[in-house]
Protein backbone atom coordinates (compact mmCIF):
# COMPACT_ATOMS: atom_id res chain seq x y z
CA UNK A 1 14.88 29.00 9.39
CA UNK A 2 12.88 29.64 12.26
CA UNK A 3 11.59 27.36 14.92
CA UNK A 4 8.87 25.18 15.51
CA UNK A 5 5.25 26.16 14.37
CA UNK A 6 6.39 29.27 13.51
CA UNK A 7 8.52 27.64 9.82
CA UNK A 8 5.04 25.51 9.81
CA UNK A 9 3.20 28.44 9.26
CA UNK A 10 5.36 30.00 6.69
CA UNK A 11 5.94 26.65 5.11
CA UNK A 12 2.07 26.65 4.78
CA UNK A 13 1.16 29.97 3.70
CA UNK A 14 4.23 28.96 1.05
CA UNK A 15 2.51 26.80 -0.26
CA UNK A 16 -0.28 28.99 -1.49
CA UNK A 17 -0.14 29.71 -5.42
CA UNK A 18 1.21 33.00 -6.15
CA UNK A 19 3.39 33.20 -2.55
CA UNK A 20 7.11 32.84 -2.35
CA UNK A 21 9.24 31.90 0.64
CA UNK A 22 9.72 35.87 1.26
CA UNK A 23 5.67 36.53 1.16
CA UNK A 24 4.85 33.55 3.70
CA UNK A 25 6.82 35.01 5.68
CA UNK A 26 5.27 38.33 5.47
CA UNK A 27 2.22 37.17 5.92
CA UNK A 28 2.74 34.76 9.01
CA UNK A 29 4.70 37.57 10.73
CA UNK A 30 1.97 40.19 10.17
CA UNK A 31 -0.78 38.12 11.86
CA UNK A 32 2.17 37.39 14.58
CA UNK A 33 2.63 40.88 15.45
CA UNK A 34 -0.69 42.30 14.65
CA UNK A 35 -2.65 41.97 17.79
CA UNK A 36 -6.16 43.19 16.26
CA UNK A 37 -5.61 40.79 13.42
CA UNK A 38 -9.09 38.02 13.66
CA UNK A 39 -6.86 34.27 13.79
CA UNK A 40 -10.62 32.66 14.96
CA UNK A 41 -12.52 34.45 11.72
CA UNK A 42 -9.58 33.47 9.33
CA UNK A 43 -9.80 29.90 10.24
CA UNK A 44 -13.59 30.19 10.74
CA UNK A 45 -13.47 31.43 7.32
CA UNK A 46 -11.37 28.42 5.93
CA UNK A 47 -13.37 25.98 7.49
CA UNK A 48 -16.11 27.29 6.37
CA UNK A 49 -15.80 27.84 2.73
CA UNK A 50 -14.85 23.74 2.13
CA UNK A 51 -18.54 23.18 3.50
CA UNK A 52 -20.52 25.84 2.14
CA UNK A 53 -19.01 26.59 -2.06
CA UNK A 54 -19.47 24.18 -4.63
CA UNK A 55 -19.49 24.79 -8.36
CA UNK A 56 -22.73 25.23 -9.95
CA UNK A 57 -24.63 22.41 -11.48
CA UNK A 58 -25.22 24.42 -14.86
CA UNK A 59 -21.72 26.42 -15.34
CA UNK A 60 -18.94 25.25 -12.91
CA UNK A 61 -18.87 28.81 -11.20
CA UNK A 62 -18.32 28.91 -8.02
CA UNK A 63 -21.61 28.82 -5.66
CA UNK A 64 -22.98 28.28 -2.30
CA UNK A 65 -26.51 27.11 -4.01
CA UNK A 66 -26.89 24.39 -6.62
CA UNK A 67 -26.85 26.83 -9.17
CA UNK A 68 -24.68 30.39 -9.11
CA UNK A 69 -25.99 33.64 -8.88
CA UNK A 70 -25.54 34.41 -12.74
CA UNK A 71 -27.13 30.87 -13.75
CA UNK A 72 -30.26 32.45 -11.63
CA UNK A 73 -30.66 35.30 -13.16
CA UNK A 74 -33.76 35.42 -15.29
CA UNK A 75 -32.10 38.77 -16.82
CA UNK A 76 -28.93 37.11 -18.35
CA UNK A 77 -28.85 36.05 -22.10
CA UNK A 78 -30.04 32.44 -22.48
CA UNK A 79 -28.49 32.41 -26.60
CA UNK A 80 -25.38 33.00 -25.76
CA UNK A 81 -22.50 31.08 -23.19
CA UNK A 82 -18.84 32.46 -22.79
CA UNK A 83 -16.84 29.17 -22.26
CA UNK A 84 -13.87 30.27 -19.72
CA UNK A 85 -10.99 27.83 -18.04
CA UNK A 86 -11.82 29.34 -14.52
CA UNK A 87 -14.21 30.41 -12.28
CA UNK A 88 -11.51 33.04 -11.45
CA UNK A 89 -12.24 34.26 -15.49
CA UNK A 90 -15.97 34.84 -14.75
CA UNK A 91 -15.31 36.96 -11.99
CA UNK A 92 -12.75 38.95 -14.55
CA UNK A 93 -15.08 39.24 -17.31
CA UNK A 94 -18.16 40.26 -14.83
CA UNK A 95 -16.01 43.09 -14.03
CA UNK A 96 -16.15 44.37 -17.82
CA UNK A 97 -20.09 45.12 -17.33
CA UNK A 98 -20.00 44.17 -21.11
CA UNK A 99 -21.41 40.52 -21.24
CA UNK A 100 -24.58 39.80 -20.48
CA UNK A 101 -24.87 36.26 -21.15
CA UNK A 102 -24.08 32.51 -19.28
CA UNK A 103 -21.21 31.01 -18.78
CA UNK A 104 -19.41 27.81 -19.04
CA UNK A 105 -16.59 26.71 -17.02
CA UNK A 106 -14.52 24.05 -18.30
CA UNK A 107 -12.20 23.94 -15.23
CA UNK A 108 -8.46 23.90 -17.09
CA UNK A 109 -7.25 23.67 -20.80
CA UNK A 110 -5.84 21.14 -22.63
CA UNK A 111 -2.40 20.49 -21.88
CA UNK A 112 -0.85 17.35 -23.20
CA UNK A 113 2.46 18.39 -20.94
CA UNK A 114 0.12 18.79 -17.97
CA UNK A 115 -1.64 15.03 -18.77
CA UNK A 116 -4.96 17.10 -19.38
CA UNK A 117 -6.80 15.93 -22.31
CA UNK A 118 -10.52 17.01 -23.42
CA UNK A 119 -11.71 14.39 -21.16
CA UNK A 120 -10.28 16.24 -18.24
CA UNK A 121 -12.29 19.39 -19.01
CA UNK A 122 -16.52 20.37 -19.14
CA UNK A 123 -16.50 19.63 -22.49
CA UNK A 124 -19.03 17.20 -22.48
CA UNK A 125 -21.59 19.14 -20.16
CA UNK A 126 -21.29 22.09 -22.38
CA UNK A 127 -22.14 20.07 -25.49
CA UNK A 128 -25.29 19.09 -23.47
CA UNK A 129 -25.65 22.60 -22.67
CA UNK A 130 -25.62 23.56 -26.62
CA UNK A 131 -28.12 20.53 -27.74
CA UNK A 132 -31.49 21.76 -27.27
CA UNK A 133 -30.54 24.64 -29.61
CA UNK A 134 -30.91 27.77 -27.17
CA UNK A 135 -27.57 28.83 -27.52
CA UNK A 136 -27.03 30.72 -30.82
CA UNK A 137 -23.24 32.11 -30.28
CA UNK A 138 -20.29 30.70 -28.11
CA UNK A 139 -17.59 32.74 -26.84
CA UNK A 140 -14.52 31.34 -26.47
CA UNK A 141 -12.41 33.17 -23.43
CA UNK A 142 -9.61 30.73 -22.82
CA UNK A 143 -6.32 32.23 -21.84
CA UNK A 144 -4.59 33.40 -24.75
CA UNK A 145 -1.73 30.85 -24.16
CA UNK A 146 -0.58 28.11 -25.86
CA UNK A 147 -2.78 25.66 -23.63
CA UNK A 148 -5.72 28.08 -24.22
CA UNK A 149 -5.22 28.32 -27.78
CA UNK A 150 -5.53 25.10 -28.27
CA UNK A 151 -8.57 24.63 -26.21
CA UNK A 152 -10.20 26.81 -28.16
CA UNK A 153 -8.76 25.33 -31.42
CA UNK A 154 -10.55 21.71 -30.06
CA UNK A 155 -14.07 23.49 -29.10
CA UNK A 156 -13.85 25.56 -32.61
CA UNK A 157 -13.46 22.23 -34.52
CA UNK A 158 -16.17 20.35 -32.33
CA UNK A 159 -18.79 23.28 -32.38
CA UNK A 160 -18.44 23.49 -36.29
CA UNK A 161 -20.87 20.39 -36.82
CA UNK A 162 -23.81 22.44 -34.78
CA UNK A 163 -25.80 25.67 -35.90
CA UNK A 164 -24.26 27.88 -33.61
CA UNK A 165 -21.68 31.17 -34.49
CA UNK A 166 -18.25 30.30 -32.40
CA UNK A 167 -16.13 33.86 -31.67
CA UNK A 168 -13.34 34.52 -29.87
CA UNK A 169 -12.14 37.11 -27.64
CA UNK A 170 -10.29 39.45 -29.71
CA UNK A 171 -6.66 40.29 -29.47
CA UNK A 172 -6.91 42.72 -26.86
CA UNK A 173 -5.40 40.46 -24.51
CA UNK A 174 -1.76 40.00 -24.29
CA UNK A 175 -0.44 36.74 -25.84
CA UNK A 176 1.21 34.03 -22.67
CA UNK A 177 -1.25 36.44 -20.18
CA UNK A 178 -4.35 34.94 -17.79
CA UNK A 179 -7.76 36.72 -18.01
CA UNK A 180 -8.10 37.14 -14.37
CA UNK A 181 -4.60 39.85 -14.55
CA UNK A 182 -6.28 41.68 -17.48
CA UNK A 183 -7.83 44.99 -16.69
CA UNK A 184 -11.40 45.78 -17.49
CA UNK A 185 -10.89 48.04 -20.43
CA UNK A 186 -8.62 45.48 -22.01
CA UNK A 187 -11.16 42.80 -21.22
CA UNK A 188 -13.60 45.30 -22.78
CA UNK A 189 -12.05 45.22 -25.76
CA UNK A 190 -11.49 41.79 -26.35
CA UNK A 191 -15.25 41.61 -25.94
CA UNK A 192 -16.09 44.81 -28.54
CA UNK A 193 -13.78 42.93 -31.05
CA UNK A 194 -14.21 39.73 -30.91
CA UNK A 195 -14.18 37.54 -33.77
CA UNK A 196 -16.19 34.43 -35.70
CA UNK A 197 -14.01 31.73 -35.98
């Protein structure tokens, strides 16, 4: 539609989960016409973050250390993990100010549609996680999906051969929804009511 570098743009920022042909273009004419917008801190920015995040060694949040900021913390709950798909869920749940525990990130859910089987997932480095018998309850906060039900369905079945109490978040949270869209008394909720499985 338009010329030159100017479609690249668009056709770039279109790319972006989340942004349609008529938000790239938003977005590329905003910095375009926006003198005082920072182009060199943007890009500074993106260049930046592929060197400096990684995902923790311990969780799979996101982190510019070895191990996150809530992995750190000597205050958090050792006995009890909340096993998420994202790191994106963490920062939802954080919001809540109602768990104080760790977390696991399994980074997805099964999805036999997607190709994505257990395998795929953190399933194995949170069983390692759970085997020196620390952890006395896990929270399972996968999306409540199809693909997140039965990701929690798996890690229900596998956790049932250990001494640990498996919940889930309760039904607070709307059926086909993502955790990161939920709001925090919704997400509060789900945590107040959670149930054993």
């Amino acid at each position: 539609m338009y010329d030159g570098i100017v479609q690249e743009l668009i056709d770039e920022f279109g790319r972006l989960p989340g942004i349609g042909p008529k938000s790239a273009q938003r977005i590329a004419f905003h910095i375009l016409q926006t003198p005082t917008f920072d182009v060199a801190r943007l890009a500074e920015l993106l260049s930046e973050i592929r060197l400096r995040v990684r995902f923790c060694e311990v969780c799979g949040n996101v982190a510019e250390q070895e191990r996150c900021a809530i992995c750190r913390d000597p205050r958090r709950s050792q006995a009890l993990i909340c096993v998420v798909e994202d790191a994106k869920d963490v920062a939802a749940i954080e919001r809540t100010r109602e768990f104080r525990g760790l977390y696991h990130v399994l980074g997805g859910a099964i999805s036999p549609i997607a190709g994505i089987g257990p395998d795929d997932l953190r399933i194995a480095q949170l069983m390692t996680r759970l085997a020196d018998g620390t952890v006395q309850e896990v929270i399972l906060a996968t999306n409540p999906n199809l693909e997140g039900e039965a990701t929690a369905s798996y890690l229900s079945r596998l956790l049932t051969t250990m001494q640990i109490t498996v919940s889930r978040l309760a039904s607070g949270l709307p059926v086909g929804g993502d955790l990161e869209y939920a709001d925090e008394v919704t997400l509060g909720r789900a945590f107040e009511g959670r149930r054993i499985l």
